[in-house]
PDB file of N, CA and C in Angstrom:
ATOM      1  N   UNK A   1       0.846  -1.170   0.000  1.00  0.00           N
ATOM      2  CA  UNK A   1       0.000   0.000   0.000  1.00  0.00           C
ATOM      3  C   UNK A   1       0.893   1.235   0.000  1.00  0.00           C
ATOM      4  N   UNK A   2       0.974   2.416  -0.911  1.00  0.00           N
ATOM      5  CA  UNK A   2       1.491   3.442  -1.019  1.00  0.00           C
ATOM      6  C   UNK A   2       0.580   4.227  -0.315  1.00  0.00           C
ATOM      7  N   UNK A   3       1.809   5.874  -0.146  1.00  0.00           N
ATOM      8  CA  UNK A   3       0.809   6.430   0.458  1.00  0.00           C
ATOM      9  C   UNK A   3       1.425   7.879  -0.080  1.00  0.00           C
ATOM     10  N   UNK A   4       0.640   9.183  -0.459  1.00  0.00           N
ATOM     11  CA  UNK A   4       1.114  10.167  -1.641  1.00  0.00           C
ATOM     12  C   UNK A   4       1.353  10.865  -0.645  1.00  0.00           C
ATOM     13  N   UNK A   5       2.675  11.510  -0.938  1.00  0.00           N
ATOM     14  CA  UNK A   5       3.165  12.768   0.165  1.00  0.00           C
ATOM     15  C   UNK A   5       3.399  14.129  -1.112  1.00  0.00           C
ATOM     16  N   UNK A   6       3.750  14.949  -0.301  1.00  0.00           N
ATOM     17  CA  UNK A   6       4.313  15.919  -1.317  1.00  0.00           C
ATOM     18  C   UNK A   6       5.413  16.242  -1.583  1.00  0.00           C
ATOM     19  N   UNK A   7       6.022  16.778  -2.362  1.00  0.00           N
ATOM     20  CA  UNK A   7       7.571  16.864  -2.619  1.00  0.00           C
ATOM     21  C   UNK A   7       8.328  17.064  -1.337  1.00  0.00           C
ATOM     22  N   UNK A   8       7.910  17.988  -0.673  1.00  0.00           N
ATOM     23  CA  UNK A   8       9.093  18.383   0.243  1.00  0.00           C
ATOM     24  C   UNK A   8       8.964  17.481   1.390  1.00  0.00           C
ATOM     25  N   UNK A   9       7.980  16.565   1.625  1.00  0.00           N
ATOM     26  CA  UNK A   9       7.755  15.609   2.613  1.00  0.00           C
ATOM     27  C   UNK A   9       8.761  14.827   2.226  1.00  0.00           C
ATOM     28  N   UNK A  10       8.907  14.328   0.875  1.00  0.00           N
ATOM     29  CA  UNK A  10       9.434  13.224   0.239  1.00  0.00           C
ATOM     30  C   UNK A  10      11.067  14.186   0.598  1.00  0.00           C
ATOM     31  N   UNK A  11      11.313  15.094   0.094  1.00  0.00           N
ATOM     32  CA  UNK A  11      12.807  15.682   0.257  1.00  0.00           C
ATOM     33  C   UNK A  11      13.110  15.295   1.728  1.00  0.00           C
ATOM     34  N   UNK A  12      12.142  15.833   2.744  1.00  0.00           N
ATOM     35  CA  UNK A  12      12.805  15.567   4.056  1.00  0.00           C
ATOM     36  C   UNK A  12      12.914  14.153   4.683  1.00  0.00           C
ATOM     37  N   UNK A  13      11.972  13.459   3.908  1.00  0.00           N
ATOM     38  CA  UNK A  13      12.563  12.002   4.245  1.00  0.00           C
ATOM     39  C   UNK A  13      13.389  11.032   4.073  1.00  0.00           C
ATOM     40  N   UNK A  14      14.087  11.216   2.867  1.00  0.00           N
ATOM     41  CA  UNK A  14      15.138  11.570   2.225  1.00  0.00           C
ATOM     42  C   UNK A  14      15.987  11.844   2.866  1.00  0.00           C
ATOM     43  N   UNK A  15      16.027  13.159   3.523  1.00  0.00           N
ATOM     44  CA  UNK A  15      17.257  13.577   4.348  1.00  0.00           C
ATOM     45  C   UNK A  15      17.326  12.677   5.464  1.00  0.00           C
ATOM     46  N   UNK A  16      15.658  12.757   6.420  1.00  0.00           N
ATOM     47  CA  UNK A  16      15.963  11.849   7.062  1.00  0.00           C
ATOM     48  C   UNK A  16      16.911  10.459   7.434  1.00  0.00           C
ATOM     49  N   UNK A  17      16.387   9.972   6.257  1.00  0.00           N
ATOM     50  CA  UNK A  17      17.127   8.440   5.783  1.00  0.00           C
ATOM     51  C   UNK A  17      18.680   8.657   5.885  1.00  0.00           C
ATOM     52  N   UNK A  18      19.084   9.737   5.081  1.00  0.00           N
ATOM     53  CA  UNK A  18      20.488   9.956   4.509  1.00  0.00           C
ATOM     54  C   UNK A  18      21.099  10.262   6.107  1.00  0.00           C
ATOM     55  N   UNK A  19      20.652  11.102   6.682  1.00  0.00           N
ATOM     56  CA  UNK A  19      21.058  11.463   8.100  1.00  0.00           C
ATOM     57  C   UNK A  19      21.230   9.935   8.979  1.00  0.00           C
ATOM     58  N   UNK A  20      20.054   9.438   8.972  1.00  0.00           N
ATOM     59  CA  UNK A  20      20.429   7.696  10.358  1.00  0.00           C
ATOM     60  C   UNK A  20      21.273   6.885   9.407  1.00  0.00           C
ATOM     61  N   UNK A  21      21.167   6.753   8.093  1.00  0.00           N
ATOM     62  CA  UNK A  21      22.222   5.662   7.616  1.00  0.00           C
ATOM     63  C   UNK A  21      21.177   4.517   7.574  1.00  0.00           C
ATOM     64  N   UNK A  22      19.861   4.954   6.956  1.00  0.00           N
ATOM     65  CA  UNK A  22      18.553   3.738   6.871  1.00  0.00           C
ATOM     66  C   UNK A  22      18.108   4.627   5.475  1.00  0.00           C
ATOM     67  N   UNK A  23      17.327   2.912   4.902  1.00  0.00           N
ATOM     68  CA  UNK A  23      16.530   3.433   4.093  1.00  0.00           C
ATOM     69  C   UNK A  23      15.353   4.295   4.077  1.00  0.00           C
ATOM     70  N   UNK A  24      14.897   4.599   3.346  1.00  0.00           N
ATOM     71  CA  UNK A  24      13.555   6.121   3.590  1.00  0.00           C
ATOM     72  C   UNK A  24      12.411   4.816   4.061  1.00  0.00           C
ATOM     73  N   UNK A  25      11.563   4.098   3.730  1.00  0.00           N
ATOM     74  CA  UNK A  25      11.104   3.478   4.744  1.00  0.00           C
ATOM     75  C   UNK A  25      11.326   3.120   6.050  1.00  0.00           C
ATOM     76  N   UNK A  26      12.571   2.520   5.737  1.00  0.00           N
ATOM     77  CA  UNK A  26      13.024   2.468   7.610  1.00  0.00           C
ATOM     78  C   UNK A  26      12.489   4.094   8.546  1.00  0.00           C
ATOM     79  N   UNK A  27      13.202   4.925   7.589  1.00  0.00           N
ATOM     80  CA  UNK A  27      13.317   6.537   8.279  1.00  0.00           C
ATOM     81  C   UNK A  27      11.987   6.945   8.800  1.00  0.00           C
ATOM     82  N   UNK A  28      11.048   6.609   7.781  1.00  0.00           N
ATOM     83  CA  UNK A  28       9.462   6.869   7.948  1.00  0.00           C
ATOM     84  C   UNK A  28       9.097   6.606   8.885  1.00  0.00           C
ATOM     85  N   UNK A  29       9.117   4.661   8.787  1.00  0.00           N
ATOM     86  CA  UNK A  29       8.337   3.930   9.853  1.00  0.00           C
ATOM     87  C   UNK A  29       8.885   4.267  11.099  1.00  0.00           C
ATOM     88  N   UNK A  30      10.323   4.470  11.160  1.00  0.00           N
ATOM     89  CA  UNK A  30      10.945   5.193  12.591  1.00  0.00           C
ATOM     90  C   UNK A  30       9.933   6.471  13.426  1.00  0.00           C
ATOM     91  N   UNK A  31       9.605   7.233  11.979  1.00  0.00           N
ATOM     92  CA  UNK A  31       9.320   8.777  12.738  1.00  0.00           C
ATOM     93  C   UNK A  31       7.990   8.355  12.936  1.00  0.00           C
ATOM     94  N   UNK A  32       7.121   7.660  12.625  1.00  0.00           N
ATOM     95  CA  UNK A  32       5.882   7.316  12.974  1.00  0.00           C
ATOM     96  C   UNK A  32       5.622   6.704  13.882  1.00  0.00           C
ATOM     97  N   UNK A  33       6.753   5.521  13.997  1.00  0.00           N
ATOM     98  CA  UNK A  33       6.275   4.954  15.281  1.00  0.00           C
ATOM     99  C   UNK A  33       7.035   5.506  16.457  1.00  0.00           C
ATOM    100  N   UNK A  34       7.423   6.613  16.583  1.00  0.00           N
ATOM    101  CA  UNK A  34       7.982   7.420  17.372  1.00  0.00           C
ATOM    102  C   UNK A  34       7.020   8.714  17.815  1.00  0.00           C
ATOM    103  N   UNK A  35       6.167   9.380  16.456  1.00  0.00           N
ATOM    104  CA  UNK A  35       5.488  10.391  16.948  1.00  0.00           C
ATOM    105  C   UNK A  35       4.019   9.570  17.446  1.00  0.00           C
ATOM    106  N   UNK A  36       3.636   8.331  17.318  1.00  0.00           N
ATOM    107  CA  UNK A  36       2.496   7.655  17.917  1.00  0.00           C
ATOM    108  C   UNK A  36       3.003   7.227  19.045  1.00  0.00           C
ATOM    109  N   UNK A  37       4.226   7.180  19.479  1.00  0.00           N
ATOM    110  CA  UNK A  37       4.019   6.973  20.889  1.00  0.00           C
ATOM    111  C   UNK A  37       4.591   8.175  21.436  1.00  0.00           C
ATOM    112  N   UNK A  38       4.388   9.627  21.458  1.00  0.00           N
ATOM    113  CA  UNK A  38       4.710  10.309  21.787  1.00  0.00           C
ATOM    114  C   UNK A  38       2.960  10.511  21.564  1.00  0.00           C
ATOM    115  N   UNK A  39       2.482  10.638  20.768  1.00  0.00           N
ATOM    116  CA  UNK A  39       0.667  11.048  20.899  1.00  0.00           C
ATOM    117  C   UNK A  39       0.162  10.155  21.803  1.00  0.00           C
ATOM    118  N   UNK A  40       0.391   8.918  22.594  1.00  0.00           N
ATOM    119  CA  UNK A  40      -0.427   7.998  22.734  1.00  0.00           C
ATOM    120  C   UNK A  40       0.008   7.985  24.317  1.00  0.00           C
ATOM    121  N   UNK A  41       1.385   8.646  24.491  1.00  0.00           N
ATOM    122  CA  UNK A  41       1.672   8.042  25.727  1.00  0.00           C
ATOM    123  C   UNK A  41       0.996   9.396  26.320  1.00  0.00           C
ATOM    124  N   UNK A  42       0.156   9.542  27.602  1.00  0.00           N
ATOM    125  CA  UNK A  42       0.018  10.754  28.828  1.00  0.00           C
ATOM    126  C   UNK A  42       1.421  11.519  29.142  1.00  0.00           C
ATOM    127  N   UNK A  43       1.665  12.628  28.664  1.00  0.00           N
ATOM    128  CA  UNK A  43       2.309  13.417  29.347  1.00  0.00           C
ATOM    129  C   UNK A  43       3.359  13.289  30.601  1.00  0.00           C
ATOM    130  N   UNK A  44       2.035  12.898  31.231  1.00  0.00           N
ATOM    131  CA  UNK A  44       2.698  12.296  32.866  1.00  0.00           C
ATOM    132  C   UNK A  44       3.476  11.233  32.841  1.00  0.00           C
ATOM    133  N   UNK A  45       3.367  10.519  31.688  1.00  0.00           N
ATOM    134  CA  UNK A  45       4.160   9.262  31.795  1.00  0.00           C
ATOM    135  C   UNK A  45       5.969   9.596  31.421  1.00  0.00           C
ATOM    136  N   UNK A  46       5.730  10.678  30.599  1.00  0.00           N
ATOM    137  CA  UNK A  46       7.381  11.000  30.303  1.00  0.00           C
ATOM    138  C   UNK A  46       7.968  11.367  31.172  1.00  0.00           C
ATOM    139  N   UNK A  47       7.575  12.144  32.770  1.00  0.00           N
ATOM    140  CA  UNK A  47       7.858  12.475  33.393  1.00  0.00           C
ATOM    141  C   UNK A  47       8.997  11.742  34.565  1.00  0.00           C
ATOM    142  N   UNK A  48       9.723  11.902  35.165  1.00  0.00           N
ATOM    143  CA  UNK A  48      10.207  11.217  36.387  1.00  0.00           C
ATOM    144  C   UNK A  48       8.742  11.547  37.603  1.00  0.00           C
ATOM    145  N   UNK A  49       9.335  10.438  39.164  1.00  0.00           N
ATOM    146  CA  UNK A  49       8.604  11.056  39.602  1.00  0.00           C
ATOM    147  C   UNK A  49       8.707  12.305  40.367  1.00  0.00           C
ATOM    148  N   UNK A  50      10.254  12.338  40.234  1.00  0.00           N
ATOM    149  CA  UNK A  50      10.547  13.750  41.143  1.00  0.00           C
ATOM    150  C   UNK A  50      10.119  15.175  40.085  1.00  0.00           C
ATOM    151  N   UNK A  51      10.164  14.720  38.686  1.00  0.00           N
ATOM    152  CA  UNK A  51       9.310  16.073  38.021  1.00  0.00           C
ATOM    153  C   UNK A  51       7.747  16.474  38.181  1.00  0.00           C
ATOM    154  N   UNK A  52       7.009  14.943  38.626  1.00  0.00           N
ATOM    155  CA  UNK A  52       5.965  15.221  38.804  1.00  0.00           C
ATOM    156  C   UNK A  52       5.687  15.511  39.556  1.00  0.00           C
ATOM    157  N   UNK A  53       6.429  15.558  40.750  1.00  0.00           N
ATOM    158  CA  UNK A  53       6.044  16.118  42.367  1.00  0.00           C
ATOM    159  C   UNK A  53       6.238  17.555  42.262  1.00  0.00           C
ATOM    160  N   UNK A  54       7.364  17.956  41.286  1.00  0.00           N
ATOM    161  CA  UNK A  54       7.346  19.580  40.979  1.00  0.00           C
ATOM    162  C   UNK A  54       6.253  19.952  40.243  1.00  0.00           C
ATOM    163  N   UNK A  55       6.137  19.352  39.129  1.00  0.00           N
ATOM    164  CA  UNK A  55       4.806  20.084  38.666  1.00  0.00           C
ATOM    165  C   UNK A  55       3.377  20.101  39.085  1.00  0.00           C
ATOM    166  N   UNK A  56       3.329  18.774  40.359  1.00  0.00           N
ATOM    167  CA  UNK A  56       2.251  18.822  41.177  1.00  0.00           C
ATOM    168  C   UNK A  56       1.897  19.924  42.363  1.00  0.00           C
ATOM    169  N   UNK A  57       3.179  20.408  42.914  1.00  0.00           N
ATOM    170  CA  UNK A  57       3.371  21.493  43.772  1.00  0.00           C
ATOM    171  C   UNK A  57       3.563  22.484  43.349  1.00  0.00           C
ATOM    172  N   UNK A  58       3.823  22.564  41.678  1.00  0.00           N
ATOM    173  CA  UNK A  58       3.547  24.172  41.270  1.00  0.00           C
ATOM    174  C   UNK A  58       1.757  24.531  40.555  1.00  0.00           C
ATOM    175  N   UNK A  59       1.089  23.090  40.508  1.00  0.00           N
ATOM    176  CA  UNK A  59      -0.069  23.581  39.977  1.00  0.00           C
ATOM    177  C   UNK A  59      -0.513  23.563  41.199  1.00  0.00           C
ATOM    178  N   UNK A  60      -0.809  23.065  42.718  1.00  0.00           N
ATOM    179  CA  UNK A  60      -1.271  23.774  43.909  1.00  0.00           C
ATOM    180  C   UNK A  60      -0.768  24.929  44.184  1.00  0.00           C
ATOM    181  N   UNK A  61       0.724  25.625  43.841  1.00  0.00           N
ATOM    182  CA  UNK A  61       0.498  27.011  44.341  1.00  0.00           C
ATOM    183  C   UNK A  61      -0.118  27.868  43.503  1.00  0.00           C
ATOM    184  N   UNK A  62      -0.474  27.393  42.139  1.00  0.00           N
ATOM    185  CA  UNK A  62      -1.314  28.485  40.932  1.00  0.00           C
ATOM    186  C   UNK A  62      -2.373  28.195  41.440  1.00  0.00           C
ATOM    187  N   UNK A  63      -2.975  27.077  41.989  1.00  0.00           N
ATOM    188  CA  UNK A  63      -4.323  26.992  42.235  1.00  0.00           C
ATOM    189  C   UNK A  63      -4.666  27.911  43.634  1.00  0.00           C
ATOM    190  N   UNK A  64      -3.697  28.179  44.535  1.00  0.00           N
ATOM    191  CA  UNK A  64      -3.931  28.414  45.752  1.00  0.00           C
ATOM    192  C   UNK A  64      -4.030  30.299  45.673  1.00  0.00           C
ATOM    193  N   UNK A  65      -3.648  30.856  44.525  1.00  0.00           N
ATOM    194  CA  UNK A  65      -3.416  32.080  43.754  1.00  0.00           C
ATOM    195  C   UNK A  65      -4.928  32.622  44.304  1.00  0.00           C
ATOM    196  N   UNK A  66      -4.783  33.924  44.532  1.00  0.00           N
ATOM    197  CA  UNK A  66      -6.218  34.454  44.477  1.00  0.00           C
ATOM    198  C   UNK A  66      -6.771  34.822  42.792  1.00  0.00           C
ATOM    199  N   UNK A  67      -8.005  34.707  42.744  1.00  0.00           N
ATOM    200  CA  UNK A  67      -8.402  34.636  41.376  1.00  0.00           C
ATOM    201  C   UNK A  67      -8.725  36.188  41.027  1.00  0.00           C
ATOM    202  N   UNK A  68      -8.417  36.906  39.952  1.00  0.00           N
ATOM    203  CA  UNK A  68      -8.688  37.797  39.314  1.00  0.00           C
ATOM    204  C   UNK A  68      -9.916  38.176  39.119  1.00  0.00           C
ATOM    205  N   UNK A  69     -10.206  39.264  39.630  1.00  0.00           N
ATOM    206  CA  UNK A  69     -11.866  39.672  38.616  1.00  0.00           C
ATOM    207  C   UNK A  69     -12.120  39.426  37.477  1.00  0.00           C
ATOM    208  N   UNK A  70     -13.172  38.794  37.195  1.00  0.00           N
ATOM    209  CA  UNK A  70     -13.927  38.630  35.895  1.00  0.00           C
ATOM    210  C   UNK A  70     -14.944  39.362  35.421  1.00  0.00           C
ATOM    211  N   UNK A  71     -14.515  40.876  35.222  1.00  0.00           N
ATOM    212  CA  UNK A  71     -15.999  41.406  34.619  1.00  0.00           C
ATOM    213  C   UNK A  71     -16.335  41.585  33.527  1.00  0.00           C
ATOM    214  N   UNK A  72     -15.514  40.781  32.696  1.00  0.00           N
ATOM    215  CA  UNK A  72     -16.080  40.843  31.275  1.00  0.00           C
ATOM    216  C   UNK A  72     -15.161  41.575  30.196  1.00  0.00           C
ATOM    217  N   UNK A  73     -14.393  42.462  30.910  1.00  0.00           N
ATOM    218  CA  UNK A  73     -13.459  43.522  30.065  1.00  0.00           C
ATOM    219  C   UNK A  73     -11.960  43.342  30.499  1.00  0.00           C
ATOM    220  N   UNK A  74     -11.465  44.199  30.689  1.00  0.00           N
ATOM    221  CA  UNK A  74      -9.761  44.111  30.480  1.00  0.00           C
ATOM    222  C   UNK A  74      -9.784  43.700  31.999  1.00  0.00           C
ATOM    223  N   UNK A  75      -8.709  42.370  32.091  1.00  0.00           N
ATOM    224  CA  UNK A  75      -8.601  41.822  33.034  1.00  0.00           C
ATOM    225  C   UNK A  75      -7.713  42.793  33.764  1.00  0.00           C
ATOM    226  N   UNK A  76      -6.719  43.970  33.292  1.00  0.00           N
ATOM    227  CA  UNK A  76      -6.117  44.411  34.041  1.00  0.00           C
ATOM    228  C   UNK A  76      -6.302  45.570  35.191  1.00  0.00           C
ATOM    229  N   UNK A  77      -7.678  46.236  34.631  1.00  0.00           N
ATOM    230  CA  UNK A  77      -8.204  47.116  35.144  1.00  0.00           C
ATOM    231  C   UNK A  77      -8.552  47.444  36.241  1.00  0.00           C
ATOM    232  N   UNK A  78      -8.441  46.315  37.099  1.00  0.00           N
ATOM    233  CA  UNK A  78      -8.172  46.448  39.127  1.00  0.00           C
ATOM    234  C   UNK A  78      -6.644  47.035  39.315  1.00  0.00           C
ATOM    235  N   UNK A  79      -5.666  47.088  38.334  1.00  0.00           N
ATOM    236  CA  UNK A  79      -4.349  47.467  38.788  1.00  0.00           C
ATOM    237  C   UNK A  79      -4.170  49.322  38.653  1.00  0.00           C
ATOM    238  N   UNK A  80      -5.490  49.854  38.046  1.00  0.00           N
ATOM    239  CA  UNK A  80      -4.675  50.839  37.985  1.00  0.00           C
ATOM    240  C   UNK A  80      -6.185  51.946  38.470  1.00  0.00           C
ATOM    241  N   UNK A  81      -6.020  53.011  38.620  1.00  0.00           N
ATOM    242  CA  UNK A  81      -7.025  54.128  39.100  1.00  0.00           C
ATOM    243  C   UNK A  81      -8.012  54.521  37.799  1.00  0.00           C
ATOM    244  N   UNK A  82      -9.183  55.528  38.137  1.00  0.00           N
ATOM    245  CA  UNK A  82      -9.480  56.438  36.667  1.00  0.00           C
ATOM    246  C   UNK A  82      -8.482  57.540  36.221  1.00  0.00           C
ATOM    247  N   UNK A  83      -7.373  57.558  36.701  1.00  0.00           N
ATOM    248  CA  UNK A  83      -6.009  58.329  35.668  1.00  0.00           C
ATOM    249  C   UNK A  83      -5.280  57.973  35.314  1.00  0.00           C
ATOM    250  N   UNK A  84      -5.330  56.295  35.242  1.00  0.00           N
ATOM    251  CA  UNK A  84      -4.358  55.279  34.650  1.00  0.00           C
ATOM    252  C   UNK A  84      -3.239  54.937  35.842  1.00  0.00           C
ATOM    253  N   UNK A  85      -3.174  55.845  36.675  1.00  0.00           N
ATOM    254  CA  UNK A  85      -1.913  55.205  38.051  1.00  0.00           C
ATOM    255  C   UNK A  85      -2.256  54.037  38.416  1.00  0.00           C
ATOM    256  N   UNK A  86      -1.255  53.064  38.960  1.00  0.00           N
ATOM    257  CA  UNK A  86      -1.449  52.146  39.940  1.00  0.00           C
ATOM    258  C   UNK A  86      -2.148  52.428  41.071  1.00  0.00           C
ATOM    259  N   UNK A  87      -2.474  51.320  41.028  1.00  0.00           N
ATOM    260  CA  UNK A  87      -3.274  51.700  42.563  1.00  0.00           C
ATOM    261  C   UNK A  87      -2.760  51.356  43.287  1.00  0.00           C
TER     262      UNK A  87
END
């Protein structure tokens, strides 16, 4: 089963190939079955667990953040007066 790419797909696979020292199929099936398990695996799984304990303790201190007014318009508009100063 073929499958139609476009020129410059075909050029960079090509390079690909020429770069590992494999044929352009090999090169292909490499980058495919490389970017499907990069789509397939959770995030969390690439992680160590000492990265995930950091990124678990930095999304509790964003969560622990006081939340911003939401009135609909420029979120920044609690920072400053009606003459544009800080408040």
């Amino acid at each position: 089963m073929g499958i139609m790419v476009d020129a410059e797909t075909e050029r960079e696979a090509h390079r690909l190939a020429k770069l590992r020292g494999v044929t352009v199929e090999q090169a292909v099936s490499a980058a495919v079955h490389a970017e499907l398990a990069r789509t397939e695996r959770p995030a969390e799984a690439a992680l160590t667990p000492t990265q995930q304990a950091k990124v678990e303790r930095t999304m509790a201190m964003v969560a622990a953040l006081p939340r911003l007014p939401n009135d609909g318009g420029d979120p920044t508009a609690f920072l400053y007066d009606d003459r544009g100063l800080p408040r």
